[in-house]
PDB file of N, CA and C in Angstrom:
ATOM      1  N   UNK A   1       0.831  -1.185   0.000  1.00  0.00           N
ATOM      2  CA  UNK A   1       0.000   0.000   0.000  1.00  0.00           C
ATOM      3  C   UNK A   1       0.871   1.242   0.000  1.00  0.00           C
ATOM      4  N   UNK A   2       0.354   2.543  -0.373  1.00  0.00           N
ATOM      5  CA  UNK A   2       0.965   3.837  -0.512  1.00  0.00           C
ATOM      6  C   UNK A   2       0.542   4.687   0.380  1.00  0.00           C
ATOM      7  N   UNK A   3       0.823   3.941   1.757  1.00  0.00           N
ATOM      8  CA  UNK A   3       0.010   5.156   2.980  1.00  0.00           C
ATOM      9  C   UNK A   3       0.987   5.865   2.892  1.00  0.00           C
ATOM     10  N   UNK A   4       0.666   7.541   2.466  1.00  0.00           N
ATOM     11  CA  UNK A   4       1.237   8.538   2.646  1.00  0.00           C
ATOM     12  C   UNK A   4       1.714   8.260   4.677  1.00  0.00           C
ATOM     13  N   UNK A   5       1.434   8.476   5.328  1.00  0.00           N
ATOM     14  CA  UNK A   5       2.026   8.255   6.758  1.00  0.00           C
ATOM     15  C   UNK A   5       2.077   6.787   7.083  1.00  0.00           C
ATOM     16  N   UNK A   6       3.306   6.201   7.119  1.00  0.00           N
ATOM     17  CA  UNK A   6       3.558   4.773   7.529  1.00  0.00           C
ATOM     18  C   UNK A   6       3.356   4.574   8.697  1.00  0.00           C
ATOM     19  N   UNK A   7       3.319   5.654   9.245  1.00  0.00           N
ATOM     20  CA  UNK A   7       3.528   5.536  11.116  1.00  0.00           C
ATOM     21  C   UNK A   7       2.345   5.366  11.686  1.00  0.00           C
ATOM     22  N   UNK A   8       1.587   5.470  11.069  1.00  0.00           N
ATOM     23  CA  UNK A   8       0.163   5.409  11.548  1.00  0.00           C
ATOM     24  C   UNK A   8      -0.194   3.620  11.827  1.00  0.00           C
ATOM     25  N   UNK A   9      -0.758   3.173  13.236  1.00  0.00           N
ATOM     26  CA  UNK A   9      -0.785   1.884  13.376  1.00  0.00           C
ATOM     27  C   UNK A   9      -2.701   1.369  13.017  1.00  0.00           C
ATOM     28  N   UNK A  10      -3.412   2.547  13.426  1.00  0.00           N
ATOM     29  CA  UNK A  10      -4.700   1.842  13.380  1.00  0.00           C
ATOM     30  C   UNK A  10      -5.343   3.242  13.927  1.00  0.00           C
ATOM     31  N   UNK A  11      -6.549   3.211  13.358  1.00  0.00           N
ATOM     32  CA  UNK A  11      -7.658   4.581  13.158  1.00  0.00           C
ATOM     33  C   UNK A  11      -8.502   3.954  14.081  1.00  0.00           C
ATOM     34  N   UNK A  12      -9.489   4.899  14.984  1.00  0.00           N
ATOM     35  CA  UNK A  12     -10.821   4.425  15.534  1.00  0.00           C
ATOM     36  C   UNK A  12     -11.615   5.408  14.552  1.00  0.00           C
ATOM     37  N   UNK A  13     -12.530   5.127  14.259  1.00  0.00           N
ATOM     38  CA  UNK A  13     -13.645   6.474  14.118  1.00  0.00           C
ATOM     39  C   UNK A  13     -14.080   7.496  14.998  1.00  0.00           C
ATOM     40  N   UNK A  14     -14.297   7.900  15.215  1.00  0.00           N
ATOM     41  CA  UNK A  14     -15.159   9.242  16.220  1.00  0.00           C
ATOM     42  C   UNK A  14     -16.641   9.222  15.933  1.00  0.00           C
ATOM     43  N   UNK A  15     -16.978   9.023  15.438  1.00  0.00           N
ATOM     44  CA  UNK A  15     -18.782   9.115  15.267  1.00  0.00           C
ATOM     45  C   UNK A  15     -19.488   8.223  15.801  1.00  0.00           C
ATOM     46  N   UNK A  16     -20.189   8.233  16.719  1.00  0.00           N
ATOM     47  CA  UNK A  16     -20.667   7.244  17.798  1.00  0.00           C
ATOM     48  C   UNK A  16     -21.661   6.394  17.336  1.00  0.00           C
ATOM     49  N   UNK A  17     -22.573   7.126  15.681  1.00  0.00           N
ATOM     50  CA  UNK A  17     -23.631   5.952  15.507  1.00  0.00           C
ATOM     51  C   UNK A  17     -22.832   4.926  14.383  1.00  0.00           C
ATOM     52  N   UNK A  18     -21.735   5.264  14.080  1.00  0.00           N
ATOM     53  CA  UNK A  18     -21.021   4.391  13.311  1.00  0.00           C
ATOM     54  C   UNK A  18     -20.330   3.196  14.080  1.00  0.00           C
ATOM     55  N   UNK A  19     -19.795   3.920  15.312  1.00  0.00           N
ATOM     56  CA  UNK A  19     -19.231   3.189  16.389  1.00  0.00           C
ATOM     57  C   UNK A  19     -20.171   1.781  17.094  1.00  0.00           C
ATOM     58  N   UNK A  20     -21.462   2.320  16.861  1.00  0.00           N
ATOM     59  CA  UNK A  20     -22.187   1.686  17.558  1.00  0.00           C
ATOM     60  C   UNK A  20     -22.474   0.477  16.492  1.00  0.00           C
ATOM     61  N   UNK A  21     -22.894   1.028  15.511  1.00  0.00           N
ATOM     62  CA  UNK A  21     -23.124  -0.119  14.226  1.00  0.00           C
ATOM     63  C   UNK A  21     -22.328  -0.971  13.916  1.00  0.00           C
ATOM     64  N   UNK A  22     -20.826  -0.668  14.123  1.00  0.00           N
ATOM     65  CA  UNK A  22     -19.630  -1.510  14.168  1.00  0.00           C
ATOM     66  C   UNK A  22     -19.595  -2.555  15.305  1.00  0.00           C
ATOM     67  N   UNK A  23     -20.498  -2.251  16.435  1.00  0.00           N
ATOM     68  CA  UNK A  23     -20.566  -3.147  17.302  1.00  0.00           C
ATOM     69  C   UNK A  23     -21.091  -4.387  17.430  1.00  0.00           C
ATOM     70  N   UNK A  24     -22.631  -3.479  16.813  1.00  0.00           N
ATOM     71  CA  UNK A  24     -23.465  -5.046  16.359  1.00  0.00           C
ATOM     72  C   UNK A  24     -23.250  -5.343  15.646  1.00  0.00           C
ATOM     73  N   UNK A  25     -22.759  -5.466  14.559  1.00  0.00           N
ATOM     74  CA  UNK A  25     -21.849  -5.962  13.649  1.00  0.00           C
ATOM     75  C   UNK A  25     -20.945  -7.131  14.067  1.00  0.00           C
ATOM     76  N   UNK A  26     -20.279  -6.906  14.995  1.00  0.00           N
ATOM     77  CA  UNK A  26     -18.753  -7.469  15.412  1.00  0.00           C
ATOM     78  C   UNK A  26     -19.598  -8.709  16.512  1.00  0.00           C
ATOM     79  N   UNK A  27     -20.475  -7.991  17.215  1.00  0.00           N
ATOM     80  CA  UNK A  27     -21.427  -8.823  17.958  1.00  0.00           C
ATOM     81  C   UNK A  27     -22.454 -10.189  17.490  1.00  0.00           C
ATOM     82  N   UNK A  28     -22.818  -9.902  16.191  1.00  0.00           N
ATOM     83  CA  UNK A  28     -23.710 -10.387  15.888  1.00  0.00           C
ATOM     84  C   UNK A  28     -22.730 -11.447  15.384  1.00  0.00           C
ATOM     85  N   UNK A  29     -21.903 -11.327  14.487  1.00  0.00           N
ATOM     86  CA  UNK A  29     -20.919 -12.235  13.754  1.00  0.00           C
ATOM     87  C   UNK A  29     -20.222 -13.243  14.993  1.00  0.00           C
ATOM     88  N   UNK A  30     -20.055 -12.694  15.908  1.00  0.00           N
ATOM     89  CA  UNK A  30     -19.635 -13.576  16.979  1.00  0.00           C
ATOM     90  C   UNK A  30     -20.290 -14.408  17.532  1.00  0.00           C
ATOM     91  N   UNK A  31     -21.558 -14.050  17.771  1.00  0.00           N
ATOM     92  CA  UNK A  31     -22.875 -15.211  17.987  1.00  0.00           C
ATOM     93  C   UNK A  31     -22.780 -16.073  16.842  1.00  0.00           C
ATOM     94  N   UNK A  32     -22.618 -15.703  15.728  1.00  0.00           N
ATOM     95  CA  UNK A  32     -23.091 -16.483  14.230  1.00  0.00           C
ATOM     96  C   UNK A  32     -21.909 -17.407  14.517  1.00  0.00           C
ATOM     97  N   UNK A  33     -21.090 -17.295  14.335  1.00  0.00           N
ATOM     98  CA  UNK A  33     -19.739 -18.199  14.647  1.00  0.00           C
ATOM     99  C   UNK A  33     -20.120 -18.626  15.966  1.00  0.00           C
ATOM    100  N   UNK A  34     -20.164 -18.216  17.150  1.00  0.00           N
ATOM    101  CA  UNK A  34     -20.602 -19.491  17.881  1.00  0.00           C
ATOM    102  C   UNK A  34     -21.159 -21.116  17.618  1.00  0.00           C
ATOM    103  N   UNK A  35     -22.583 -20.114  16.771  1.00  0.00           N
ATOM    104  CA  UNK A  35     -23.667 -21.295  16.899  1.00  0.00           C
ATOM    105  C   UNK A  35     -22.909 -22.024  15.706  1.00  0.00           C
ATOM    106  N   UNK A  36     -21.851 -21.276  15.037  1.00  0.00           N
ATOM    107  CA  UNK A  36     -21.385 -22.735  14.006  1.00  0.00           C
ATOM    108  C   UNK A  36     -20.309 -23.797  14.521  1.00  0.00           C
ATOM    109  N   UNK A  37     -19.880 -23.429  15.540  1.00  0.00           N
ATOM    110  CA  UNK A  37     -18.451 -24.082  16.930  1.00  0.00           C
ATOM    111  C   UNK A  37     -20.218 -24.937  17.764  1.00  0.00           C
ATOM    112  N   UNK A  38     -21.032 -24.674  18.020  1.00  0.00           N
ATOM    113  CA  UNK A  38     -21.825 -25.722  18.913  1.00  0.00           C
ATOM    114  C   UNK A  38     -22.775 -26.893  17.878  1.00  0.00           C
ATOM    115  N   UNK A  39     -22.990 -26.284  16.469  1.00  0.00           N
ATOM    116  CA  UNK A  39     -22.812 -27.322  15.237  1.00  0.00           C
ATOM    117  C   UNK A  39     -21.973 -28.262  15.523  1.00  0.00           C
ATOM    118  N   UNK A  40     -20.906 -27.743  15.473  1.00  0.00           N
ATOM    119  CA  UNK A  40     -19.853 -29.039  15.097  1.00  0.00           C
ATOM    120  C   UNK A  40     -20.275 -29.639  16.530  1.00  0.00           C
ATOM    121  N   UNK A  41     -20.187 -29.298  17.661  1.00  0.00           N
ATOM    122  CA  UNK A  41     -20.144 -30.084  18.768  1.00  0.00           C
ATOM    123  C   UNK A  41     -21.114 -31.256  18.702  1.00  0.00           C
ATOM    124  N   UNK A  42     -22.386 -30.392  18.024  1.00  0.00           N
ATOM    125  CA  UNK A  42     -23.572 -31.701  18.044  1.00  0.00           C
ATOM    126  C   UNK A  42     -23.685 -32.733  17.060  1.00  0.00           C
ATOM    127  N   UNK A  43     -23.049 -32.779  16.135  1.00  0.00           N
ATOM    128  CA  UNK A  43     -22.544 -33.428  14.347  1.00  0.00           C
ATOM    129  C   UNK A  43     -21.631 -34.260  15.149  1.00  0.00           C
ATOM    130  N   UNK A  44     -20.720 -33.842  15.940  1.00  0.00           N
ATOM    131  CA  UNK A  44     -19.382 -34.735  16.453  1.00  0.00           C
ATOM    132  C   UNK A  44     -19.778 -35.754  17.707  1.00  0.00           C
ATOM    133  N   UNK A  45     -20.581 -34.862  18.959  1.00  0.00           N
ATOM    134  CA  UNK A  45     -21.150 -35.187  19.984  1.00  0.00           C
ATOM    135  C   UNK A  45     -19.930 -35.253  20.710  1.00  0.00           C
ATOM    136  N   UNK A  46     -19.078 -34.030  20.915  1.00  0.00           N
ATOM    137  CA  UNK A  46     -18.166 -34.028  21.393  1.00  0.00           C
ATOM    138  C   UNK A  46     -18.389 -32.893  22.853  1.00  0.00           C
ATOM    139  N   UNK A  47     -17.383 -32.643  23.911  1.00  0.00           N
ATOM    140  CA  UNK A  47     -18.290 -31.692  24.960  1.00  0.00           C
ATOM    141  C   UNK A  47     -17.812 -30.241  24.533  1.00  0.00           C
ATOM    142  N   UNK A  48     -18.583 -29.051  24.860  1.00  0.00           N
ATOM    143  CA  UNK A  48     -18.618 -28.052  24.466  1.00  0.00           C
ATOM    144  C   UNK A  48     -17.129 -27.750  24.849  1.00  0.00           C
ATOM    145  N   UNK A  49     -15.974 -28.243  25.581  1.00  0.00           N
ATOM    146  CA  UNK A  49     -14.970 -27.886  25.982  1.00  0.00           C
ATOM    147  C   UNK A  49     -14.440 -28.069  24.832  1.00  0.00           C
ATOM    148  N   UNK A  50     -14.664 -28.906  24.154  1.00  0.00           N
ATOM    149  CA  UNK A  50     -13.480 -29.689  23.292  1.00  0.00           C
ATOM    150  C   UNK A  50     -13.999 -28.922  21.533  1.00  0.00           C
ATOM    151  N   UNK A  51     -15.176 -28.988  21.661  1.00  0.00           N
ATOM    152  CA  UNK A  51     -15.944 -29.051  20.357  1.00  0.00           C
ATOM    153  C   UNK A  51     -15.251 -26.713  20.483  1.00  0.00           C
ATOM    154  N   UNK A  52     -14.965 -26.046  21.184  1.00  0.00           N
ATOM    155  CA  UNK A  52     -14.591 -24.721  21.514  1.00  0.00           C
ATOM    156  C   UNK A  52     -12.919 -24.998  21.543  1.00  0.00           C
ATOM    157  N   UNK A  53     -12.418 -25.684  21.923  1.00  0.00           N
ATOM    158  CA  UNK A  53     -10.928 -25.434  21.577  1.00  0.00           C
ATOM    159  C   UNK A  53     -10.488 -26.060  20.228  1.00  0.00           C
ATOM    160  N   UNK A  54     -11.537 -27.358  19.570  1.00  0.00           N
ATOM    161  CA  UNK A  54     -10.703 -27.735  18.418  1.00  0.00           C
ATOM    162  C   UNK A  54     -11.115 -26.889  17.182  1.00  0.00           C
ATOM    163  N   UNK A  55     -11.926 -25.682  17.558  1.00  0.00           N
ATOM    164  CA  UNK A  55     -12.235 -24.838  16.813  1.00  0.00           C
ATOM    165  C   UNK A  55     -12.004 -22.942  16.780  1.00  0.00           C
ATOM    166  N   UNK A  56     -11.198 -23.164  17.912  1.00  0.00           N
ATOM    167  CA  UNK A  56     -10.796 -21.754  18.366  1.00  0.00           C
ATOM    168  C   UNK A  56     -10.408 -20.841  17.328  1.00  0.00           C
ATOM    169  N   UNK A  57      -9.451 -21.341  16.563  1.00  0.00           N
ATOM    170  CA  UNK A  57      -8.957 -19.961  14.863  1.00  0.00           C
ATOM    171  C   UNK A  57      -9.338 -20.596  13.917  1.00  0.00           C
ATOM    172  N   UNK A  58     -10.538 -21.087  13.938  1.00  0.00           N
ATOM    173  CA  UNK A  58     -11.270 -21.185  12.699  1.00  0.00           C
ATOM    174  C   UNK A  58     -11.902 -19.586  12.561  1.00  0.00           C
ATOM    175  N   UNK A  59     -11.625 -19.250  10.970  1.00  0.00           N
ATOM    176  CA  UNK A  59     -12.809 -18.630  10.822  1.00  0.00           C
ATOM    177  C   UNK A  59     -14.378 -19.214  10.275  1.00  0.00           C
ATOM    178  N   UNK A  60     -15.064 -18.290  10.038  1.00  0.00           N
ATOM    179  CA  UNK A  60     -16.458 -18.645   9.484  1.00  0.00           C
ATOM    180  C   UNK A  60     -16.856 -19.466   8.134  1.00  0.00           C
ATOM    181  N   UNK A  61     -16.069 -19.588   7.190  1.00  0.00           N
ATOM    182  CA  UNK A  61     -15.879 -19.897   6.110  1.00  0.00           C
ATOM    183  C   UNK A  61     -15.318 -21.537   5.995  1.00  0.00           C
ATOM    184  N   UNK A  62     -13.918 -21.550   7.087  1.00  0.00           N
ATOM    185  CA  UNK A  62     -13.789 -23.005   7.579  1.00  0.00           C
ATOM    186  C   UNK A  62     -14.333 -24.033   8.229  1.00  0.00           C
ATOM    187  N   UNK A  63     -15.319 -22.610   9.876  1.00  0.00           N
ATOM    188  CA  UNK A  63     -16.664 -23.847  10.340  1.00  0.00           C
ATOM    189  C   UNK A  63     -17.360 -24.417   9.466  1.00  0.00           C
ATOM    190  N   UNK A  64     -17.686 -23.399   8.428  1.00  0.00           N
ATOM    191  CA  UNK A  64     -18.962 -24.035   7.356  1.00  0.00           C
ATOM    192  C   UNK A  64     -18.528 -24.900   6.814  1.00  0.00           C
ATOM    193  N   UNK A  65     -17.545 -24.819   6.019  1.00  0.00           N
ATOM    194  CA  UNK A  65     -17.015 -26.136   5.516  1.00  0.00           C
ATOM    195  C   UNK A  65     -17.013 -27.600   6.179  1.00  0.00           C
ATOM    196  N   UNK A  66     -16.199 -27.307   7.227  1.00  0.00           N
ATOM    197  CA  UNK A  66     -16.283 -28.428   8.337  1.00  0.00           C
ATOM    198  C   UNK A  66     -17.926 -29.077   8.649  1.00  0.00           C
ATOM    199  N   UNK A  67     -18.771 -28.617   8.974  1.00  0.00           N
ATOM    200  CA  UNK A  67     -19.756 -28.854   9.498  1.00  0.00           C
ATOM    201  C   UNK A  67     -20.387 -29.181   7.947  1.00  0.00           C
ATOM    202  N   UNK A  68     -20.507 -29.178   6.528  1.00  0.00           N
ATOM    203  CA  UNK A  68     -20.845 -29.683   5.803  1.00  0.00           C
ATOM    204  C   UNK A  68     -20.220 -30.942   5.515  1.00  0.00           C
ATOM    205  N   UNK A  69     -18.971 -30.915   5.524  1.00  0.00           N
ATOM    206  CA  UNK A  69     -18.136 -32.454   5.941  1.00  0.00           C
ATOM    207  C   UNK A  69     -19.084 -33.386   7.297  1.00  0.00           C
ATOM    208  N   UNK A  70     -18.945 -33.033   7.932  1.00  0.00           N
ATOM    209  CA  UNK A  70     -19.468 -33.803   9.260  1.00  0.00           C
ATOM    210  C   UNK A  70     -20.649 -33.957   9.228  1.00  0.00           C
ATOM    211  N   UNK A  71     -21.832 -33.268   8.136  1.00  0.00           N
ATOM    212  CA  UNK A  71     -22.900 -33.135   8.006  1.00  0.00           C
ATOM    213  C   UNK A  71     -23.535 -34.255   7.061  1.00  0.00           C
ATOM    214  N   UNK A  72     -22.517 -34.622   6.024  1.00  0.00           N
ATOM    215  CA  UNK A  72     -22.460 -35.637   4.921  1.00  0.00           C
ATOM    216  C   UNK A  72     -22.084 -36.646   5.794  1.00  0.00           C
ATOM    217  N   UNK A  73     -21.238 -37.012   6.766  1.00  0.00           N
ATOM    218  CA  UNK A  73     -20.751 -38.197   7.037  1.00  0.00           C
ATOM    219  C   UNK A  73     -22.198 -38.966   8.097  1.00  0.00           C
ATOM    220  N   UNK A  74     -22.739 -38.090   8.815  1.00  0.00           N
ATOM    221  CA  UNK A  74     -23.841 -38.138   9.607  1.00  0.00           C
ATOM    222  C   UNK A  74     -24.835 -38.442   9.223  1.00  0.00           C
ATOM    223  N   UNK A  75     -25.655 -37.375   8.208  1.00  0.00           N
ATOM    224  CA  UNK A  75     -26.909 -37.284   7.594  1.00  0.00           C
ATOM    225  C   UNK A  75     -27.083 -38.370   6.159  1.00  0.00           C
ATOM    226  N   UNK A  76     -26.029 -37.832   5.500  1.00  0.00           N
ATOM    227  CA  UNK A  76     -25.776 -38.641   4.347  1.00  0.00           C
ATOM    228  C   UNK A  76     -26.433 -37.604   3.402  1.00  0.00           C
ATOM    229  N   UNK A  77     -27.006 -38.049   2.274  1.00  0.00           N
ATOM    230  CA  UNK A  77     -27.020 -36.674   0.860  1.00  0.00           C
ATOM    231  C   UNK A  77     -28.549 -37.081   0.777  1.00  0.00           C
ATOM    232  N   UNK A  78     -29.490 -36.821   1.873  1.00  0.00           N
ATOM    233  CA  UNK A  78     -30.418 -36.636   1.892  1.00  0.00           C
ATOM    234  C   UNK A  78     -31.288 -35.225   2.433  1.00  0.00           C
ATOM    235  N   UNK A  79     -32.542 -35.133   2.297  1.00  0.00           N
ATOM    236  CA  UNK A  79     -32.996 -33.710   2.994  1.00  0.00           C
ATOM    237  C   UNK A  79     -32.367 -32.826   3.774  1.00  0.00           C
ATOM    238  N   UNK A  80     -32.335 -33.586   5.049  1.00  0.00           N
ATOM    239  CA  UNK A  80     -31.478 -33.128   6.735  1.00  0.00           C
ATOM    240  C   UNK A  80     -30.478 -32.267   5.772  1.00  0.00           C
ATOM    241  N   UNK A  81     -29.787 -32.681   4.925  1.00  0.00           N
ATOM    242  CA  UNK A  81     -28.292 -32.253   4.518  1.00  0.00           C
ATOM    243  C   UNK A  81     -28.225 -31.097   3.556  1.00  0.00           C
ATOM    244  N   UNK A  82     -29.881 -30.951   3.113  1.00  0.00           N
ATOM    245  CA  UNK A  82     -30.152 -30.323   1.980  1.00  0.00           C
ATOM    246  C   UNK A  82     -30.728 -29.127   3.149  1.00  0.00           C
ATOM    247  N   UNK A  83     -31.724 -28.977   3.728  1.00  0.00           N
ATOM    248  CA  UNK A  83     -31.602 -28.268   4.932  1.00  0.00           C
ATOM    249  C   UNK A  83     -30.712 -27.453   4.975  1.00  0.00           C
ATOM    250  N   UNK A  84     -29.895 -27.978   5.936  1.00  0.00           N
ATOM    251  CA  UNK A  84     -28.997 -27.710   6.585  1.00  0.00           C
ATOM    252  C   UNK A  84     -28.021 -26.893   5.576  1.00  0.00           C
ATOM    253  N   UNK A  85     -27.672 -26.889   4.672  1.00  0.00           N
ATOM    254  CA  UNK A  85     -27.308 -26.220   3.394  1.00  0.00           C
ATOM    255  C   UNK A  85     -27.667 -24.827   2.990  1.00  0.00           C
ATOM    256  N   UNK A  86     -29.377 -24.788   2.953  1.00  0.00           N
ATOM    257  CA  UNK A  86     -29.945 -24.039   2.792  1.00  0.00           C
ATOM    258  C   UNK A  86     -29.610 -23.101   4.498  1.00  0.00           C
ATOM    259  N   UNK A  87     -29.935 -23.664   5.333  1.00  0.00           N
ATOM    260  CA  UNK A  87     -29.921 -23.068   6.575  1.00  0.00           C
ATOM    261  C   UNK A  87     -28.677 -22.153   6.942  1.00  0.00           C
ATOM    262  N   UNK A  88     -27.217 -22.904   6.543  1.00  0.00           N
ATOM    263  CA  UNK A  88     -25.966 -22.319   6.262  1.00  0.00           C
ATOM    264  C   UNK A  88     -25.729 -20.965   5.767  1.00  0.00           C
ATOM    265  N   UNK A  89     -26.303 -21.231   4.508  1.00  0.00           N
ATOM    266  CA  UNK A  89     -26.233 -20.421   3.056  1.00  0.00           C
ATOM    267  C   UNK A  89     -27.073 -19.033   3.643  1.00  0.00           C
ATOM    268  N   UNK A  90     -28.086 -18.911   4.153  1.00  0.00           N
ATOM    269  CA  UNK A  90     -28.973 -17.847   4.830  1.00  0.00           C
ATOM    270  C   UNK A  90     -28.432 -17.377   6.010  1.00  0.00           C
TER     271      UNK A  90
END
């Protein structure tokens, strides 16, 4: 990149309803990724301890993946799977 000031490490905004929108934002995505870390737990039937650390730096893109893997091995390539697809995808 061509940042005229290199020194610069990281900007906040100042505008508080932007600030705020950035929150639920950051909030909401964090719930969403949850409920895809307690997916896998219930696909695996593993305990929420385990099914939360073997998924800790996943991002969102890798749970999904994963949990469509584990979803095929479980369900098999019927409805449930077709579902669950659709349910993902939304």
């Amino acid at each position: 990149m061509n940042d005229p000031n290199p020194t610069r490490v990281f900007h906040m905004p100042e505008n508080a309803d932007l600030l705020a929108a950035w929150a639920r934002v950051t909030i909401r995505h964090s719930q969403l990724d949850y409920t895809l870390r307690m997916a896998i737990k219930s696909l695996t039937g593993v305990s929420l301890e385990v099914a939360r650390d073997a998924t800790a730096f996943q991002g969102s893109s890798e749970l999904r993946s994963r949990i469509l893997k584990l979803a095929r091995k479980r369900l098999g390539e019927g409805v449930p799977l077709i579902q669950l697809q659709a349910l993902i995808e939304r």
